[in-house]
Protein backbone atom coordinates (compact mmCIF):
# COMPACT_ATOMS: atom_id res chain seq x y z
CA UNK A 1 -3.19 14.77 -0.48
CA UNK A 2 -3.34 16.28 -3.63
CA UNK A 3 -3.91 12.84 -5.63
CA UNK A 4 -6.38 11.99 -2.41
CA UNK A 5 -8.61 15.21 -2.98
CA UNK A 6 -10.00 14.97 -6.58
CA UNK A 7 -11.47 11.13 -5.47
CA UNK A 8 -12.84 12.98 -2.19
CA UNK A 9 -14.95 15.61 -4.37
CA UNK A 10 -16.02 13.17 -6.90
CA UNK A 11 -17.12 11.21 -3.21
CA UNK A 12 -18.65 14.35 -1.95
CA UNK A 13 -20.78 15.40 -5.14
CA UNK A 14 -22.15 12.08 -5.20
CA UNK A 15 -23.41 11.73 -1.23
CA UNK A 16 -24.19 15.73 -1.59
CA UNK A 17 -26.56 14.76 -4.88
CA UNK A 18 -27.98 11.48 -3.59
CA UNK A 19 -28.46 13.45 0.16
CA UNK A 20 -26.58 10.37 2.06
CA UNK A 21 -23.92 10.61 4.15
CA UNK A 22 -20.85 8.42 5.40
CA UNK A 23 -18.73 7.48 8.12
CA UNK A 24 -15.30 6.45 8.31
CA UNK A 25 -13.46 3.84 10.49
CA UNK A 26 -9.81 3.82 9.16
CA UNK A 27 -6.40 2.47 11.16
CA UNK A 28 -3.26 1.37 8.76
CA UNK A 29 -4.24 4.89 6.52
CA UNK A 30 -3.88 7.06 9.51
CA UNK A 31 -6.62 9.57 9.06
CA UNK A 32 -5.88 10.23 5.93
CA UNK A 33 -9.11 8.88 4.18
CA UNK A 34 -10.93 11.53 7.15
CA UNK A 35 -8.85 14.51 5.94
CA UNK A 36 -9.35 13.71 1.94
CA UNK A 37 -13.50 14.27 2.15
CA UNK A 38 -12.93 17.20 4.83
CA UNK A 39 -11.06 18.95 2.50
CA UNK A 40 -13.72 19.35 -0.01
CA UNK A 41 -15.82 22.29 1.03
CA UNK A 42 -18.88 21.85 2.08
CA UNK A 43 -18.08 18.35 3.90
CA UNK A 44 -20.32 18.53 6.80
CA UNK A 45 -23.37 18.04 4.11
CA UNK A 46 -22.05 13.96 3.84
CA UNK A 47 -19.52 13.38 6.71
CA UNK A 48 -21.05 12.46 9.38
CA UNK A 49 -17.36 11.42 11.03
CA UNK A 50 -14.88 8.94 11.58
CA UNK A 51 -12.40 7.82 13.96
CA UNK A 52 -8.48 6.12 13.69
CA UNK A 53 -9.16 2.65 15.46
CA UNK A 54 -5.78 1.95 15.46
CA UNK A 55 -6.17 -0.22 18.80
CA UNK A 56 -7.99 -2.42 20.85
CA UNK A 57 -8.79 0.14 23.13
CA UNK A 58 -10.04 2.34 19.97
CA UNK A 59 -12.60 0.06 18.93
CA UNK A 60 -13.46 -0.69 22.23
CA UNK A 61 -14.04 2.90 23.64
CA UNK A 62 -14.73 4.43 20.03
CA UNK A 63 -17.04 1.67 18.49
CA UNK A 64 -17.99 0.17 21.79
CA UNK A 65 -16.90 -3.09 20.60
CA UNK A 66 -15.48 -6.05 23.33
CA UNK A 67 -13.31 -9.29 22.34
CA UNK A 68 -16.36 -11.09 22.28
CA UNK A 69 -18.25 -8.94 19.73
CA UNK A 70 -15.40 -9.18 17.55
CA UNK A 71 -15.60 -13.33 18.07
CA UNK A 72 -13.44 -15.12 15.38
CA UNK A 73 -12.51 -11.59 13.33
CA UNK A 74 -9.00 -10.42 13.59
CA UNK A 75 -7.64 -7.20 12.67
CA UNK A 76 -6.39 -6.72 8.57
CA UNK A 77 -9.30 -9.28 7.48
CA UNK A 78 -12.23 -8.77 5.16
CA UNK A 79 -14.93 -9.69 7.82
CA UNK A 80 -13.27 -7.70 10.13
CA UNK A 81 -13.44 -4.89 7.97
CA UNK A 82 -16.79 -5.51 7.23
CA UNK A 83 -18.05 -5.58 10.74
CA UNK A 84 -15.90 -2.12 11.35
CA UNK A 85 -17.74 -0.63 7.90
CA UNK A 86 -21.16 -1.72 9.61
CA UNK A 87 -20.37 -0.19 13.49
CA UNK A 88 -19.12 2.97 12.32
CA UNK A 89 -22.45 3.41 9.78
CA UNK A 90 -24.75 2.10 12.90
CA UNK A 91 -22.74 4.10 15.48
CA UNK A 92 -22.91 8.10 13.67
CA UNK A 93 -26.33 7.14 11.73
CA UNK A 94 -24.77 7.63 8.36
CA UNK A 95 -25.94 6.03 5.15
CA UNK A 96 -22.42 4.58 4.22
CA UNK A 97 -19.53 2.92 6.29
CA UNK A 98 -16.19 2.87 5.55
CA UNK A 99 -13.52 0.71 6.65
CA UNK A 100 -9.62 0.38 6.06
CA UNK A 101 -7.83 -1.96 8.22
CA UNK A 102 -3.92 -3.27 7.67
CA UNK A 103 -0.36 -2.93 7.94
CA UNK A 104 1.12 0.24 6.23
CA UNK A 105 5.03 -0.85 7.34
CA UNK A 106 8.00 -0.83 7.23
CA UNK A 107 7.55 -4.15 8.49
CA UNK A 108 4.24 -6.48 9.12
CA UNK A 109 1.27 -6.93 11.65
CA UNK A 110 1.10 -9.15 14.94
CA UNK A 111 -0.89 -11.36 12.63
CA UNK A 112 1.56 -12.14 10.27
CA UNK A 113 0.44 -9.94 7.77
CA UNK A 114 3.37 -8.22 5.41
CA UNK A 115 3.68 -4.43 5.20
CA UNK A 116 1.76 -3.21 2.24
CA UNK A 117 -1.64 -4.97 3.29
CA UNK A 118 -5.10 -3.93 3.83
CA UNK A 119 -8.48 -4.83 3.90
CA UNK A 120 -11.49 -2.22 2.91
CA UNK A 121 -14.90 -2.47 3.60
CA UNK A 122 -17.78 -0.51 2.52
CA UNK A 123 -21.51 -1.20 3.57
CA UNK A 124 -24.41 1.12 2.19
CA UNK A 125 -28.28 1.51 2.20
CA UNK A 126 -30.35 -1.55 1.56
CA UNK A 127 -27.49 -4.09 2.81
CA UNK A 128 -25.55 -3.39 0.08
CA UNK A 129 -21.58 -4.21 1.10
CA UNK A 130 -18.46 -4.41 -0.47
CA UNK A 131 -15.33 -5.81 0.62
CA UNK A 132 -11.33 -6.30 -1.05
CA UNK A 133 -7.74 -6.73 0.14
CA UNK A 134 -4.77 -4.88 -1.44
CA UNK A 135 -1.46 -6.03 -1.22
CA UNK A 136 1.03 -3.33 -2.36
CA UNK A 137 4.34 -5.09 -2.18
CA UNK A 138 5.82 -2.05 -0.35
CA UNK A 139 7.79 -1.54 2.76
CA UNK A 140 7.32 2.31 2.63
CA UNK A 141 4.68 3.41 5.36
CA UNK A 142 3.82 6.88 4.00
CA UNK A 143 3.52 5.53 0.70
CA UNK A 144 1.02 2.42 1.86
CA UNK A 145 -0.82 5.02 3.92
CA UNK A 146 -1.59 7.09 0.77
CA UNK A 147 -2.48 3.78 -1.11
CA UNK A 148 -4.57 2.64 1.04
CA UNK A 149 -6.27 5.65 1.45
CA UNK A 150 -6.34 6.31 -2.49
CA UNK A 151 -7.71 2.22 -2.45
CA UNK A 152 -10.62 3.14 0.01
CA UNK A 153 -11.73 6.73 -1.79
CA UNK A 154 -12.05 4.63 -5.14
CA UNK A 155 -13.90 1.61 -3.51
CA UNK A 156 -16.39 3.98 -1.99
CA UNK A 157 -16.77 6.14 -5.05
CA UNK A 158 -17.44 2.38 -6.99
CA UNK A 159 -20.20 1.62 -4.67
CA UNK A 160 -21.34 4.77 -5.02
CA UNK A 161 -21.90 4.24 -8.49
């Protein structure tokens, strides 16, 4: 946490400035993209909250999405992150969403993705959206899960600006 927590206030004093506020939809990163803004004080100013949608019955009962919203998108993709990014904003009324979505390891996905990937999504006011896949190369889960985490908090704070 400690390398997650200096991104997360640079985060926070930006939404806290600017008077906007996020939400998070995270999977492969465990929560851990959740507990980095939450630790900076004063988090319920931009947080508006987040869920782990680690499942199909997550984003069914969490984002109230069904197999047939999702249509082509598969989990670990770009426009799967995208739509995520977009429910989660749309879903708590936040100004930002945020969306990680891979396969922190030891070994791959269902989809044949390789441990080490994810896909991050982040979609602001005005339509503005963002989206990027990181491959680590690593087999180590707690490792990827602070990566990807560390990924995400520096994608938001880019669109941020």
């Amino acid at each position: 946490m400690e390398t997650l927590i200096p991104i997360a206030a640079q985060i926070a004093d930006k939404l806290k400035d600017s008077g906007e506020t996020v939400a998070i939809s995270e999977s492969s990163a465990g929560g851990l993209i959740s507990a980095a803004l939450l630790a900076v004080p004063g988090a319920s100013a931009y947080y508006r909250g987040g869920g782990v949608i680690y499942t199909a019955k997550a984003y069914k009962h969490l984002l109230g999405l069904s197999r047939e919203d999702l249509g082509e998108h598969r989990s670990a993709t770009e426009p799967y992150a995208r739509l995520l990014a977009g429910r989660i904003r749309d879903q708590l009324s936040a100004d930002w969403g945020v969306c990680e979505t891979g396969a922190s390891g030891p070994g791959g996905n269902m989809y044949g993705d390789e441990a080490g990937h994810t896909c991050i999504a982040v979609i602001g006011p005005g339509g503005s959206r963002h989206s990027h896949t990181l491959e680590t190369g690593l087999a180590d889960r707690a490792e990827n899960m602070r990566l990807f985490a560390q990924e995400t908090l520096h994608a938001l704070l880019g669109a941020l600006g």
